[in-house]
Structures are given as C-alpha cells and as structure tokens.
C-alpha atoms as a PDB file:
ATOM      1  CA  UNK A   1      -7.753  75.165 -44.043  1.00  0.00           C
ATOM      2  CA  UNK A   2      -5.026  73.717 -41.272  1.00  0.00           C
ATOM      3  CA  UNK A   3      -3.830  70.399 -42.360  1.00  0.00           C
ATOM      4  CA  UNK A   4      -0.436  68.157 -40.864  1.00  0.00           C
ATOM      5  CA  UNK A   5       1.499  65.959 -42.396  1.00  0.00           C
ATOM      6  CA  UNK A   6       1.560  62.236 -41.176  1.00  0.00           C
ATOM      7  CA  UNK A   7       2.327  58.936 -42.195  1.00  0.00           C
ATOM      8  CA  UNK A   8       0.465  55.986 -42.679  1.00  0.00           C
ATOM      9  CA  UNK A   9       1.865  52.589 -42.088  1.00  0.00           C
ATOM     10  CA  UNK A  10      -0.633  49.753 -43.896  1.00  0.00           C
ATOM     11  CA  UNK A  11       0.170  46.110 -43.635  1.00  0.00           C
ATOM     12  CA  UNK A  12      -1.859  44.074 -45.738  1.00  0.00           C
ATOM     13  CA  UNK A  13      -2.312  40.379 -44.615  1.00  0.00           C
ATOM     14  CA  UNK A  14      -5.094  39.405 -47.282  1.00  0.00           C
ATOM     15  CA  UNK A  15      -4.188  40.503 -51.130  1.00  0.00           C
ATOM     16  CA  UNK A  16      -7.807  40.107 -52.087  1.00  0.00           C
ATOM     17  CA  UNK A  17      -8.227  43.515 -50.029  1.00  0.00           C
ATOM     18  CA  UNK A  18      -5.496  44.835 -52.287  1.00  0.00           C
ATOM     19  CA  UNK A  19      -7.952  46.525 -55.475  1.00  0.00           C
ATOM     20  CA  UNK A  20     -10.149  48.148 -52.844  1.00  0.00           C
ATOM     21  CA  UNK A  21      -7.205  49.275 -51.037  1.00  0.00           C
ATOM     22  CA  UNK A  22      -6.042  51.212 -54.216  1.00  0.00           C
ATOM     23  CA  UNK A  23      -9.126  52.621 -54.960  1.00  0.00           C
ATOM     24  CA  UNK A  24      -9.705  53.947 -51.322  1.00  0.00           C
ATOM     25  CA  UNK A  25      -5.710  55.964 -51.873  1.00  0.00           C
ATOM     26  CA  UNK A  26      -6.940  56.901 -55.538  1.00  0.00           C
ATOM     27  CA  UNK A  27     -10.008  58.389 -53.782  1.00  0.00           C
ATOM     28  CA  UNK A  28      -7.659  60.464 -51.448  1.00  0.00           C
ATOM     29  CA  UNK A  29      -4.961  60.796 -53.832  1.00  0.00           C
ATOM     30  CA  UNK A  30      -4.879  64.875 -53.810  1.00  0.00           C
ATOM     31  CA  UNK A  31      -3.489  64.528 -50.322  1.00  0.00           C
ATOM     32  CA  UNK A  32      -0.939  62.087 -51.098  1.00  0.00           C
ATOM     33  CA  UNK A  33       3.085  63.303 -51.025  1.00  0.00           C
ATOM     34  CA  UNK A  34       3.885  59.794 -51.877  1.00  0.00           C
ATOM     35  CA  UNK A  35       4.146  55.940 -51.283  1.00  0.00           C
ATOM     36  CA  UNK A  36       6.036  53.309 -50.949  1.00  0.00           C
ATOM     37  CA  UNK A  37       5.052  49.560 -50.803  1.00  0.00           C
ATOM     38  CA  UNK A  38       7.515  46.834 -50.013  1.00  0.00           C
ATOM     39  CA  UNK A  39       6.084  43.225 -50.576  1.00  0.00           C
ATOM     40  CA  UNK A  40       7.280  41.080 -47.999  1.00  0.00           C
ATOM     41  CA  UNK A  41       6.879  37.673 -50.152  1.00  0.00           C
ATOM     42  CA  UNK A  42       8.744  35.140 -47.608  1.00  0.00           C
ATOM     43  CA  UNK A  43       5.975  36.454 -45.113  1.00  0.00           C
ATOM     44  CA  UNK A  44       3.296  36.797 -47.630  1.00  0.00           C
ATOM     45  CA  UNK A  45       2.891  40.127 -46.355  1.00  0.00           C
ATOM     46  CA  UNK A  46       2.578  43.804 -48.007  1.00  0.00           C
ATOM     47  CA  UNK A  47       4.056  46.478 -46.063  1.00  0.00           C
ATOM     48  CA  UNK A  48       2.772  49.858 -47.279  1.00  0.00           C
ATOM     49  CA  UNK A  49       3.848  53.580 -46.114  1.00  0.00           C
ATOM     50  CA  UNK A  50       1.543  56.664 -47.236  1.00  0.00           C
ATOM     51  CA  UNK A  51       2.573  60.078 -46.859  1.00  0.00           C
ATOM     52  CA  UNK A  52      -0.049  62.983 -46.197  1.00  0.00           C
ATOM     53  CA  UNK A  53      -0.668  66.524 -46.357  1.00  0.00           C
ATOM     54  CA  UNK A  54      -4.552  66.825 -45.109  1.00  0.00           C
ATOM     55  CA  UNK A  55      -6.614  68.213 -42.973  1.00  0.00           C
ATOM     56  CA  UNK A  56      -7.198  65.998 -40.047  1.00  0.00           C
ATOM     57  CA  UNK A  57     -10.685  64.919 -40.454  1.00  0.00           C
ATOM     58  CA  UNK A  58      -9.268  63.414 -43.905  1.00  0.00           C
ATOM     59  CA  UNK A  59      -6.225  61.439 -42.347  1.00  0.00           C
ATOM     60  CA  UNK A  60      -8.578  60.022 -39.909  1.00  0.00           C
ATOM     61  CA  UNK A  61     -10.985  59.239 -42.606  1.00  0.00           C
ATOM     62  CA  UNK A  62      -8.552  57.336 -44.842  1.00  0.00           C
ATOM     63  CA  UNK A  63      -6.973  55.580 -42.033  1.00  0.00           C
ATOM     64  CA  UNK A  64     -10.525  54.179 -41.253  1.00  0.00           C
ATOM     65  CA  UNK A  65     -11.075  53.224 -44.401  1.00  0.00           C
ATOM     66  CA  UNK A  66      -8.398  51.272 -44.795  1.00  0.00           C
ATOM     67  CA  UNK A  67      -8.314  50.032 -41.551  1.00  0.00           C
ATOM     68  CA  UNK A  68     -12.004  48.106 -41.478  1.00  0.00           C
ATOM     69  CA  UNK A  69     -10.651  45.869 -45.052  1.00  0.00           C
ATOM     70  CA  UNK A  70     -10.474  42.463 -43.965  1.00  0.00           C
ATOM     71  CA  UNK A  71      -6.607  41.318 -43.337  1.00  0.00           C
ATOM     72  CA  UNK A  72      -5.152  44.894 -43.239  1.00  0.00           C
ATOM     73  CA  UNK A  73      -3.784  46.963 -40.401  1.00  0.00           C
ATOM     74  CA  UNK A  74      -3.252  50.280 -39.908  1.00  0.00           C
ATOM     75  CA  UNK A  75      -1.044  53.208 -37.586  1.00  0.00           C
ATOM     76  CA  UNK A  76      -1.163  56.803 -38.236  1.00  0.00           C
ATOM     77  CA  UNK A  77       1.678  59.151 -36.897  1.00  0.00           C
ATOM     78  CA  UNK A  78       1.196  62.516 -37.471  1.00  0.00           C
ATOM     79  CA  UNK A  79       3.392  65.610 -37.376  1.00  0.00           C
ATOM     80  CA  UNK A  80       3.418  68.013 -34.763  1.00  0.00           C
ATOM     81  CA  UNK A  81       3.185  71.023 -36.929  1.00  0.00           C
ATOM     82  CA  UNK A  82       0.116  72.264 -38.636  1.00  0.00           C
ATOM     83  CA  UNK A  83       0.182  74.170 -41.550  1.00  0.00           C
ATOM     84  CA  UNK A  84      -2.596  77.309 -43.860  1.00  0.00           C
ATOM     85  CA  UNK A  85      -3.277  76.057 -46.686  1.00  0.00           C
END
C-alpha cells in the first residue's frame, strides 16, 4: 500500500466540537506519528498539528472529517514522497 506523510493543521474555534474531534483522531490513530495542540487562551482558540503516515484516501478522509465540525478549520500539506508499506 503507497501512503505519504503530511500534516494536518486544525484550528478549533468552538470547544464543544472538541470530544468529537478526539474521537474522529482516536478513530485514525494507527496513522498518527504524533500531535501537538497549543491552546491559544487570549484568542480562545485551539491550534492543533497532526502528523500522518497514510494512504491518501485516509488523509483526505480525516481531514474531512474534521473539517465539516462546526467552528473548526482545516489545511492538509502533504509530502512529496510516497512510500511501500
């Protein structure tokens, strides 16, 4: 299976879409290197970073997941290399 690598950059405007945010990442979570979430409190922002290693059907998938919760936004960049796994 080819997969890339690619990160995920989630802002989330409206906390209550924080729990089903979580459960969407725990639903993906055997293609996640890692993440980082920085809450932006002055702002009353979340800013959240999500590093992948899927195929790209998948990275696609989760990124339009996430992106239809209410108050959240999401960008994808992915990596130019693809990779057997």
């Amino acid at each position: 299976m080819e997969t890339r690598v690619a990160v995920i950059g989630i802002i989330v405007e409206d906390v209550t879409s924080t729990s089903r945010l979580n459960e969407i990442l725990h639903d993906y979570g055997a293609y996640i290197i890692g993440r980082m979430g920085v809450p932006y409190r002055t702002r009353g922002i979340n800013v959240i970073s999500v590093a992948v290693d899927a195929p790209m059907d998948a990275i696609s998938s989760l990124a339009g997941k996430v992106g239809a919760l209410p108050g959240v936004s999401v960008k994808t960049a992915y990596s130019n290399v693809t990779f057997e796994s």
